[in-house]
PDB file of N, CA and C in Angstrom:
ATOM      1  N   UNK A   1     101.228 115.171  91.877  1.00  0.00           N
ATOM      2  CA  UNK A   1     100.931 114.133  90.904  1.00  0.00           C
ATOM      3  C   UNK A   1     101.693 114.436  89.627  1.00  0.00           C
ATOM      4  N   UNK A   2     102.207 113.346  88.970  1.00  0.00           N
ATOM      5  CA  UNK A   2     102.937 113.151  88.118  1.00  0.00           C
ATOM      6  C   UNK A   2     102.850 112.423  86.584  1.00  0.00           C
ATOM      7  N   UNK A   3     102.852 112.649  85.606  1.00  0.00           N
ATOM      8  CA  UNK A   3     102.541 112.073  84.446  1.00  0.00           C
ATOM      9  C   UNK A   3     103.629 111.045  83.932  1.00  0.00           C
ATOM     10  N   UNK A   4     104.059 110.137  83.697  1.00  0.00           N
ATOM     11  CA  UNK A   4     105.758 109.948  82.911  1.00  0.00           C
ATOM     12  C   UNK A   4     105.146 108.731  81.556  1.00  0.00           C
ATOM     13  N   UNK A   5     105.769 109.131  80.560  1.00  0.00           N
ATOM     14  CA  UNK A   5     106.141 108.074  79.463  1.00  0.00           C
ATOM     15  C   UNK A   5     107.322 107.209  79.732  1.00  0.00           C
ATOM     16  N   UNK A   6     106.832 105.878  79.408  1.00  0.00           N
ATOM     17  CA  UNK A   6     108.298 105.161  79.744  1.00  0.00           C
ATOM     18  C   UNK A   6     108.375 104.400  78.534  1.00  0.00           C
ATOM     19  N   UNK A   7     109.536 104.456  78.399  1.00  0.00           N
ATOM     20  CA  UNK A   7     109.355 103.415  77.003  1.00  0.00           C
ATOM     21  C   UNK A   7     110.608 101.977  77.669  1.00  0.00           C
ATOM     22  N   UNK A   8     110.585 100.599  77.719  1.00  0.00           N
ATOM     23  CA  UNK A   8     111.444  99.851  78.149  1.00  0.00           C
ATOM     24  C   UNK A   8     111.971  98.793  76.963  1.00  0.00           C
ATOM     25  N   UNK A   9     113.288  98.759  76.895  1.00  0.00           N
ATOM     26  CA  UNK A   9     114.019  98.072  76.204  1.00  0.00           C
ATOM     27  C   UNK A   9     114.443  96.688  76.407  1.00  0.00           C
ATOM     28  N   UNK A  10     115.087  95.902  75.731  1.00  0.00           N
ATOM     29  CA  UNK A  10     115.184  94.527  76.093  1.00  0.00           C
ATOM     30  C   UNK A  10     114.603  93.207  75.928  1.00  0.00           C
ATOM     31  N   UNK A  11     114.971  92.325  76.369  1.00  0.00           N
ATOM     32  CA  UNK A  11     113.810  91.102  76.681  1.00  0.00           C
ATOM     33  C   UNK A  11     112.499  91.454  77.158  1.00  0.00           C
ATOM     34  N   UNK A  12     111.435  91.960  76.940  1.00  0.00           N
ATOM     35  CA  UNK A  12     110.899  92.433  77.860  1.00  0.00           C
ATOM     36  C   UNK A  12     109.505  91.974  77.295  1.00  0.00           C
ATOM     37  N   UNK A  13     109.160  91.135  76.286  1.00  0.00           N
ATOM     38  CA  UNK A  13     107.959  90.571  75.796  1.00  0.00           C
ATOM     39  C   UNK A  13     107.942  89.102  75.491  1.00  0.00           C
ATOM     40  N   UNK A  14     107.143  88.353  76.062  1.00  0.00           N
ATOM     41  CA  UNK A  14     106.977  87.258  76.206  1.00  0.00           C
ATOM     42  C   UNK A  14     107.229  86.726  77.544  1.00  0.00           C
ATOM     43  N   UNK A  15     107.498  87.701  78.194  1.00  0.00           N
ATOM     44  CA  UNK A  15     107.801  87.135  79.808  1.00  0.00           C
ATOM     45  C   UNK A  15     106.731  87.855  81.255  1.00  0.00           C
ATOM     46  N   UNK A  16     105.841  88.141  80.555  1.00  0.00           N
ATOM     47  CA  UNK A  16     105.309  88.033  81.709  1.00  0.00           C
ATOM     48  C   UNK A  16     105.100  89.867  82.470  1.00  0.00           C
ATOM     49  N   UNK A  17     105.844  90.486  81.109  1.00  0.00           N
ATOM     50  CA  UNK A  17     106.114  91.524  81.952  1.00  0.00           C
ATOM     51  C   UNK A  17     104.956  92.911  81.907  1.00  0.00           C
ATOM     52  N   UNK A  18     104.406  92.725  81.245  1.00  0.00           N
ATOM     53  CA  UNK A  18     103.273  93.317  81.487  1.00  0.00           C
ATOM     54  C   UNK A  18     102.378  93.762  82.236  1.00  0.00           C
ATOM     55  N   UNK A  19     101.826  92.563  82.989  1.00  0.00           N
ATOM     56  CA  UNK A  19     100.865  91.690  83.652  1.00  0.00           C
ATOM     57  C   UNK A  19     101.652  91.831  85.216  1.00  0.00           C
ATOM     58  N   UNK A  20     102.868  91.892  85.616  1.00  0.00           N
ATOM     59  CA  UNK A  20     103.802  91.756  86.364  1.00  0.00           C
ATOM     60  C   UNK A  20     103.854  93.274  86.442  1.00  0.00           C
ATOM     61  N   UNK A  21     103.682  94.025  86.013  1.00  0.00           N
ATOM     62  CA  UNK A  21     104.133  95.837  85.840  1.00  0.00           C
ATOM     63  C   UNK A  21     102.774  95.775  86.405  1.00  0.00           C
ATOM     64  N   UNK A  22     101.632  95.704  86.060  1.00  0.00           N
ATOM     65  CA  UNK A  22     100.051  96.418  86.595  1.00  0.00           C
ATOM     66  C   UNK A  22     100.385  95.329  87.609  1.00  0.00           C
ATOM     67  N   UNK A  23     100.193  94.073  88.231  1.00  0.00           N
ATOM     68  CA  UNK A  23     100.680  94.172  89.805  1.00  0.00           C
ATOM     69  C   UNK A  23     101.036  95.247  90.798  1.00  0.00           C
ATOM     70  N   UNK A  24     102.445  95.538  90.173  1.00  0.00           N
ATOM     71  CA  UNK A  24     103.108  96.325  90.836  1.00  0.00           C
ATOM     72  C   UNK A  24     102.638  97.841  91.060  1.00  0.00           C
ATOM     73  N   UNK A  25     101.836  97.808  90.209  1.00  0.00           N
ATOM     74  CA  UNK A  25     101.647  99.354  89.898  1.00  0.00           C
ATOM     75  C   UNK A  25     100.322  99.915  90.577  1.00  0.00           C
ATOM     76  N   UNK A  26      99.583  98.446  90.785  1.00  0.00           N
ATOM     77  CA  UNK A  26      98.263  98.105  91.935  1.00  0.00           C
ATOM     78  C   UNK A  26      98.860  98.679  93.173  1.00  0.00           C
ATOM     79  N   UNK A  27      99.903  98.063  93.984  1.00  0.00           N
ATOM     80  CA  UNK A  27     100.379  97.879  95.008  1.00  0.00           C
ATOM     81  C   UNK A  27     100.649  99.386  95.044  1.00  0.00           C
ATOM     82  N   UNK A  28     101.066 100.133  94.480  1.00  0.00           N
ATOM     83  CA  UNK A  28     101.853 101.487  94.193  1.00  0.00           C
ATOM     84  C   UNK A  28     100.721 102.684  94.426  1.00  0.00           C
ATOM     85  N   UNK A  29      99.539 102.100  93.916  1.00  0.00           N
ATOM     86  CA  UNK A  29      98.395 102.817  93.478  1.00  0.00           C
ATOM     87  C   UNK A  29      99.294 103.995  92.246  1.00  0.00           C
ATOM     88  N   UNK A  30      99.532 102.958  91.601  1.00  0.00           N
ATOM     89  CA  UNK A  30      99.801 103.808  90.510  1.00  0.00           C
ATOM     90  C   UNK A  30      99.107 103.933  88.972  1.00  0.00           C
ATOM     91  N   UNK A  31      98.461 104.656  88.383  1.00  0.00           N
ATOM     92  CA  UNK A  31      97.312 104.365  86.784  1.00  0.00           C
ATOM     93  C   UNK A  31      98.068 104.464  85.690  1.00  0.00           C
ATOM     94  N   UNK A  32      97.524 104.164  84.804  1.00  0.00           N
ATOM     95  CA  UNK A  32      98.127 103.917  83.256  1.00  0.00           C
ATOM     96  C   UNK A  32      97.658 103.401  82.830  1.00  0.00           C
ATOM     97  N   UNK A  33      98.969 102.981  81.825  1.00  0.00           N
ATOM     98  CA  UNK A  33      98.766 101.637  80.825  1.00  0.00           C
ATOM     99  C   UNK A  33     100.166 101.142  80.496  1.00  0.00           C
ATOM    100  N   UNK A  34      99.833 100.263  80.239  1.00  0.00           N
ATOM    101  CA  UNK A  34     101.069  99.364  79.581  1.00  0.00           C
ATOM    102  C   UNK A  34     100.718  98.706  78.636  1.00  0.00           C
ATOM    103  N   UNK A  35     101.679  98.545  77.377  1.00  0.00           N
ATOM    104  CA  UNK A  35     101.323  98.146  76.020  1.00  0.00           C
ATOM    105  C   UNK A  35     103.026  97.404  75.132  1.00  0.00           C
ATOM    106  N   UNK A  36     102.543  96.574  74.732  1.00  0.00           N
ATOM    107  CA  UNK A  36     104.127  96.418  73.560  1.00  0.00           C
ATOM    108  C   UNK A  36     104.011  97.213  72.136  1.00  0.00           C
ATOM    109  N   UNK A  37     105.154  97.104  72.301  1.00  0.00           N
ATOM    110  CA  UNK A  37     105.356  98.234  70.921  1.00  0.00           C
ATOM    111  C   UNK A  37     105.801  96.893  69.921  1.00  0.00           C
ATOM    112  N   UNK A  38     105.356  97.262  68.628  1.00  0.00           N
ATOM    113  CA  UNK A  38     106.081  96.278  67.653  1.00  0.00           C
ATOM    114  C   UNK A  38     107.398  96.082  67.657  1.00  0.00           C
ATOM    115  N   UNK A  39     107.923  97.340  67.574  1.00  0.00           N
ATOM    116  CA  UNK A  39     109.798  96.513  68.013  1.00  0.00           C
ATOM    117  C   UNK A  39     110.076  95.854  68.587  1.00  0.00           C
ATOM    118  N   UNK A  40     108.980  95.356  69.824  1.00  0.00           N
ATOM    119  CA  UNK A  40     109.617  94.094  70.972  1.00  0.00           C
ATOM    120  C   UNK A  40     109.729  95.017  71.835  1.00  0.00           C
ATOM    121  N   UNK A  41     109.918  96.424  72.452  1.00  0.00           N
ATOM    122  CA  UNK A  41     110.164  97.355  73.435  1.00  0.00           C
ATOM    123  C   UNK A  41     108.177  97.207  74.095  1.00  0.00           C
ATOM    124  N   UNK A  42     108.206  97.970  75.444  1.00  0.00           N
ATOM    125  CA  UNK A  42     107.302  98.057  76.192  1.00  0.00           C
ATOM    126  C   UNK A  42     107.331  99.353  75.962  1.00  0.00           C
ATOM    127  N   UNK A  43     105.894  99.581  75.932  1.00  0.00           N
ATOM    128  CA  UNK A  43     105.352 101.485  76.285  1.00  0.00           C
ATOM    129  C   UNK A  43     104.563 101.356  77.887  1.00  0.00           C
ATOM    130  N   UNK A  44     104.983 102.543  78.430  1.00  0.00           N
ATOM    131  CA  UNK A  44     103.778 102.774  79.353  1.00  0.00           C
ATOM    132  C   UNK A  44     103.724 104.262  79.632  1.00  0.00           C
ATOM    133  N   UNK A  45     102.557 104.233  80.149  1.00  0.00           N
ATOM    134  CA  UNK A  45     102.421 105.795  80.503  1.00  0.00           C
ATOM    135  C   UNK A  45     101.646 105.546  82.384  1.00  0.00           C
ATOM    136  N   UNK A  46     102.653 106.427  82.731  1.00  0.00           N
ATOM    137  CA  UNK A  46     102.104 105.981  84.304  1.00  0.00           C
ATOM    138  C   UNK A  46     101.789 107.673  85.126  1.00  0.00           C
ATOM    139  N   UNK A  47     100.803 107.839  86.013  1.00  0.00           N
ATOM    140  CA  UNK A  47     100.549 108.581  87.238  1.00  0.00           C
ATOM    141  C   UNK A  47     100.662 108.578  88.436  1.00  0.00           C
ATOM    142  N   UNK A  48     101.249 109.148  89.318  1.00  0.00           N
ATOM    143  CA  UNK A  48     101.310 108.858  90.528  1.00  0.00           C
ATOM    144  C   UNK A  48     102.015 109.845  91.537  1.00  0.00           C
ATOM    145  N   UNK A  49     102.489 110.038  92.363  1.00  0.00           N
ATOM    146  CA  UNK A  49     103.276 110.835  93.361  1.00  0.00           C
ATOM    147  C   UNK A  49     104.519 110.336  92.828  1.00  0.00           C
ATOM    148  N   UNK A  50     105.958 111.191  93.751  1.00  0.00           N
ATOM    149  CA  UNK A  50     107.234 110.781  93.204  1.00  0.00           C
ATOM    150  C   UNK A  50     107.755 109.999  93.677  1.00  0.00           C
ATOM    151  N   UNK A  51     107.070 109.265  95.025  1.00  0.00           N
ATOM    152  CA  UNK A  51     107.862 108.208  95.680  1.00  0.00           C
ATOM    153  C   UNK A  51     106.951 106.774  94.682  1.00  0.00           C
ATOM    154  N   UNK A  52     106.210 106.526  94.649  1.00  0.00           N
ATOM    155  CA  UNK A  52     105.392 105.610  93.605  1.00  0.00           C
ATOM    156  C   UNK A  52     105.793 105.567  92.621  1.00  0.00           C
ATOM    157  N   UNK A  53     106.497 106.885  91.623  1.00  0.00           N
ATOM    158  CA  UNK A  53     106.513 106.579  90.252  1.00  0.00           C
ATOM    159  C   UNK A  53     107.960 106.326  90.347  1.00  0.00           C
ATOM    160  N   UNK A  54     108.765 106.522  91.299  1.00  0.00           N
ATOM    161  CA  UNK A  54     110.129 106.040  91.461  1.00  0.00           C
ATOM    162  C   UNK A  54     110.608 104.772  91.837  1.00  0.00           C
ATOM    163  N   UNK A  55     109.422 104.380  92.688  1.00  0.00           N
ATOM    164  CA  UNK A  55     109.480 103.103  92.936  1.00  0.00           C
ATOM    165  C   UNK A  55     108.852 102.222  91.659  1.00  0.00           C
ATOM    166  N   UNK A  56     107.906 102.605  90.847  1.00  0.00           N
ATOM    167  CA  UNK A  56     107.722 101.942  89.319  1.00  0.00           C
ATOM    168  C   UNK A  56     108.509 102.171  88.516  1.00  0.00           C
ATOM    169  N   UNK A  57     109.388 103.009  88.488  1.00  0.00           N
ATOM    170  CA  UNK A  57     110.745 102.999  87.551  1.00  0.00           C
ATOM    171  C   UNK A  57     111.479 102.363  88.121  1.00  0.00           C
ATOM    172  N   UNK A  58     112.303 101.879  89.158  1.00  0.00           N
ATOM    173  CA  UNK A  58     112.733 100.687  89.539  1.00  0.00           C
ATOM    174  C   UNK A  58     112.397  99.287  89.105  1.00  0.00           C
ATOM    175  N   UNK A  59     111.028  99.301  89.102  1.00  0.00           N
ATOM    176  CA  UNK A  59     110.579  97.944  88.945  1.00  0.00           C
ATOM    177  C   UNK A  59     110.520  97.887  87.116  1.00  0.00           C
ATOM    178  N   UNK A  60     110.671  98.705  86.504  1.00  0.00           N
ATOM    179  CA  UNK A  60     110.594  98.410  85.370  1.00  0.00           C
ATOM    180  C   UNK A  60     112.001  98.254  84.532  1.00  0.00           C
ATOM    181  N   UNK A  61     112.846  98.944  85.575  1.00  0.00           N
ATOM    182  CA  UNK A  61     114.336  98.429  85.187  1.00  0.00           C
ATOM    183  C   UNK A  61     114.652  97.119  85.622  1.00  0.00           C
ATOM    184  N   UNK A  62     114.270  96.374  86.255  1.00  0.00           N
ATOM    185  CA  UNK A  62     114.281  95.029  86.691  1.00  0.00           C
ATOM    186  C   UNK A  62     113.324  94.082  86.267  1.00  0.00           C
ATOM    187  N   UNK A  63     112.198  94.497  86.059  1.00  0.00           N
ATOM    188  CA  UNK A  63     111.109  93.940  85.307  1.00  0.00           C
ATOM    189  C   UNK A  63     111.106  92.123  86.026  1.00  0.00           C
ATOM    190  N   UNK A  64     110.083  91.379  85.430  1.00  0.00           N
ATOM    191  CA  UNK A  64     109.756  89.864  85.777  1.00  0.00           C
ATOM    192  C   UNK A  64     110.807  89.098  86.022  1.00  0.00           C
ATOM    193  N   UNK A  65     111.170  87.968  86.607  1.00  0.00           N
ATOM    194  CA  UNK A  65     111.719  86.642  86.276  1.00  0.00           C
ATOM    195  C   UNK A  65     111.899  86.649  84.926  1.00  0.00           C
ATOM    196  N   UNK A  66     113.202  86.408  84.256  1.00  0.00           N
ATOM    197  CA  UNK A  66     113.186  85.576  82.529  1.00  0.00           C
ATOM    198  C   UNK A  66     113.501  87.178  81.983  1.00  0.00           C
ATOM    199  N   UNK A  67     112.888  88.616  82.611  1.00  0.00           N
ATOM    200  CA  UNK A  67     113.322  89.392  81.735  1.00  0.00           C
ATOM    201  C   UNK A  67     114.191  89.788  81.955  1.00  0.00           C
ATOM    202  N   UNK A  68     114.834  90.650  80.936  1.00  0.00           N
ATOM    203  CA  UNK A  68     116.266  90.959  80.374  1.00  0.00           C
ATOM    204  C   UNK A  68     116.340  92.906  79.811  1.00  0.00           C
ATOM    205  N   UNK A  69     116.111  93.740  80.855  1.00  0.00           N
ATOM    206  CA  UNK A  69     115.613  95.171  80.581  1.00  0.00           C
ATOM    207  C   UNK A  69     117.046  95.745  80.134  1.00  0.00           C
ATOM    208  N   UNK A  70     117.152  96.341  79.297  1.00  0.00           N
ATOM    209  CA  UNK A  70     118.509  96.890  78.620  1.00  0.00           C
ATOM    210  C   UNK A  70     118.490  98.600  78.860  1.00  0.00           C
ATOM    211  N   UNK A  71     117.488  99.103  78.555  1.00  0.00           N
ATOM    212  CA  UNK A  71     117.064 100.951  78.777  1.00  0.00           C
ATOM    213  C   UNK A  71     115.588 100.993  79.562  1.00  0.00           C
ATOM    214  N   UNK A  72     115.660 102.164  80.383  1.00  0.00           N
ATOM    215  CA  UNK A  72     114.375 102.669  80.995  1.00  0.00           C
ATOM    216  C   UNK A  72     114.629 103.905  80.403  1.00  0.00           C
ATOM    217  N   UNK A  73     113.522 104.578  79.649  1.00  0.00           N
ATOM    218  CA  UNK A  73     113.431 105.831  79.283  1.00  0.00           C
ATOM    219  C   UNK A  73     112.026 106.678  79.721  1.00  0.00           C
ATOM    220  N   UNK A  74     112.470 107.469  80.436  1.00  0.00           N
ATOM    221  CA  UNK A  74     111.015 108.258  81.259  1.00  0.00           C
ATOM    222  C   UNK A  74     111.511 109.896  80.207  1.00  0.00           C
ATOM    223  N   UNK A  75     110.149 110.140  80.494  1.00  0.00           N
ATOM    224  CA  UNK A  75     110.020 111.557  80.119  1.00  0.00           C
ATOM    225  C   UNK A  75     108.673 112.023  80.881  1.00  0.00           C
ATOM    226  N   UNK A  76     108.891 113.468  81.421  1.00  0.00           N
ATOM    227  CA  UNK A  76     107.178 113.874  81.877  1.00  0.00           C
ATOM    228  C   UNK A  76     106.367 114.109  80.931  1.00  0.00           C
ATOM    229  N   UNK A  77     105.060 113.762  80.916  1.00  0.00           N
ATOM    230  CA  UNK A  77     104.221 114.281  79.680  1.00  0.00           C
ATOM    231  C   UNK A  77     102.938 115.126  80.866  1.00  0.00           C
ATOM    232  N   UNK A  78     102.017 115.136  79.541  1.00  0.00           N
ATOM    233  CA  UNK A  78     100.483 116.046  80.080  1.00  0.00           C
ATOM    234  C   UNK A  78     100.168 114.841  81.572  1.00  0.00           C
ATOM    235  N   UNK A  79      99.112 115.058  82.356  1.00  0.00           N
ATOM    236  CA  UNK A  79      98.595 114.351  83.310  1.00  0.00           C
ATOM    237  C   UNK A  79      97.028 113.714  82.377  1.00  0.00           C
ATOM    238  N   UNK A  80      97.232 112.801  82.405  1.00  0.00           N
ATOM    239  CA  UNK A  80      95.923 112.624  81.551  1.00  0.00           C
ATOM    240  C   UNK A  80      94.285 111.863  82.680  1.00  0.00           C
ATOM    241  N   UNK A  81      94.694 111.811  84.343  1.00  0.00           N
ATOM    242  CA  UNK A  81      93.991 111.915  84.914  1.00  0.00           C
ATOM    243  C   UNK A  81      93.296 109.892  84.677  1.00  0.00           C
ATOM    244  N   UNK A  82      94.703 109.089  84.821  1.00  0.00           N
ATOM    245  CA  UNK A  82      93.886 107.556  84.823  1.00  0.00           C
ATOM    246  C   UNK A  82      92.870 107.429  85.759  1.00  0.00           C
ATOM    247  N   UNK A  83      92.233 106.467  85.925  1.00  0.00           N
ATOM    248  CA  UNK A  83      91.727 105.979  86.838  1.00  0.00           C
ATOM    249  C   UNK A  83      91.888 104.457  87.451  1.00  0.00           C
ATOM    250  N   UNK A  84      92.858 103.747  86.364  1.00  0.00           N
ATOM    251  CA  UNK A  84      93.411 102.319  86.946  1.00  0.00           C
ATOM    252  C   UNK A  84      94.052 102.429  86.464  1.00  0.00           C
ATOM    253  N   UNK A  85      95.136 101.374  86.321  1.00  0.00           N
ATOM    254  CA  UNK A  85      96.133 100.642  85.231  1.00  0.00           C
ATOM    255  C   UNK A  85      95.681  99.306  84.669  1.00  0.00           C
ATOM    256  N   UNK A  86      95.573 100.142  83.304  1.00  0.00           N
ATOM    257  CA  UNK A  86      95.257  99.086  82.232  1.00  0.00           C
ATOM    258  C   UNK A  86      96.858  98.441  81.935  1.00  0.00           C
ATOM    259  N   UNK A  87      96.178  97.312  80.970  1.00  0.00           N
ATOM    260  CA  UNK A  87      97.148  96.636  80.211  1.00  0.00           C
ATOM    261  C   UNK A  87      96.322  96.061  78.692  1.00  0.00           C
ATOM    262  N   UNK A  88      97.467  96.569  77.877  1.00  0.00           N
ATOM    263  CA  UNK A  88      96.672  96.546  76.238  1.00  0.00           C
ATOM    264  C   UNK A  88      97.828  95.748  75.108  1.00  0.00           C
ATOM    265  N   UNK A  89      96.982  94.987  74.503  1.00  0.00           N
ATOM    266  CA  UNK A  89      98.063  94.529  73.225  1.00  0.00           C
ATOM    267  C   UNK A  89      98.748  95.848  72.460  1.00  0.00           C
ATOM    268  N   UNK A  90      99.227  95.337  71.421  1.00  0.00           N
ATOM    269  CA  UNK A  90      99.381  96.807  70.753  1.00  0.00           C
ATOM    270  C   UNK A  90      97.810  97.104  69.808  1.00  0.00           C
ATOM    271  N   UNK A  91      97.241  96.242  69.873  1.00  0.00           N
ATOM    272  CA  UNK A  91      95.944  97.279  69.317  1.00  0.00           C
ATOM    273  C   UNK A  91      95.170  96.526  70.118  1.00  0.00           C
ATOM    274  N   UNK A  92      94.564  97.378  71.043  1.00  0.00           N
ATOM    275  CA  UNK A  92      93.313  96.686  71.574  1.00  0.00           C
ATOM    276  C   UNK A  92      93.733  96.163  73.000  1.00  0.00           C
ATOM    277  N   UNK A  93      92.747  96.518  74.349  1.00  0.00           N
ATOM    278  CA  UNK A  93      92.909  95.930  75.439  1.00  0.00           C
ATOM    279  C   UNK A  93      92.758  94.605  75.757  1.00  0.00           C
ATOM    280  N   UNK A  94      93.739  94.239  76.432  1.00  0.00           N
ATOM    281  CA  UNK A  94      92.977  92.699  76.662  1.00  0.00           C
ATOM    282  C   UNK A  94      92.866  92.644  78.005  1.00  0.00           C
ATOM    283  N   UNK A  95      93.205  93.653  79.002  1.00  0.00           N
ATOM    284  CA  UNK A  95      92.593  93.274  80.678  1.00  0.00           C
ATOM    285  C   UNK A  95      92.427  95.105  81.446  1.00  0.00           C
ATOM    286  N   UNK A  96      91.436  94.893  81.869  1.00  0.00           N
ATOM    287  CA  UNK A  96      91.475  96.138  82.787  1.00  0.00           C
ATOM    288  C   UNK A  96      91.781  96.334  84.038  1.00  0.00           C
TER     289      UNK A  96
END
């Protein structure tokens, strides 16, 4: 099991892509979160094995219909032990 920060660049708010990432990340059985950052960039922090979190770094370099991903930036961090994948505004959840 695996921890990664991702931070994603680009078109990547207002399209759907959020909401479209925890899909995928269902299917993956993969936990986190996903959040926009005020710059217009996406944060997430994801868990999973290395074939799952490789296959969610794929999908986040390609991201929704309409989006437009310019950088995927992963780094490993601590394991912080999710239990789903959330999805959050930048302050405050709006779906679990």
């Amino acid at each position: 099991m695996k921890h990664l920060n991702i931070t994603i660049t680009g078109k990547v708010q207002r399209v759907g892509f959020r909401m479209s990432t925890k899909a995928v990340a269902d299917q993956l059985s993969v936990r986190g979160f996903i959040k926009n950052n005020a710059d217009g960039s996406v944060y997430a922090e994801a868990e999973g094995d290395d074939f799952s979190l490789g296959e969610f770094l794929t999908w986040c370099a390609e991201g929704p219909e309409g989006a437009a991903v310019e950088h995927v930036v992963s780094e490993e961090g601590e394991l912080k032990d999710f239990k789903n994948f959330e999805v959050f505004r930048r302050s405050g959840k709006i779906n679990g």
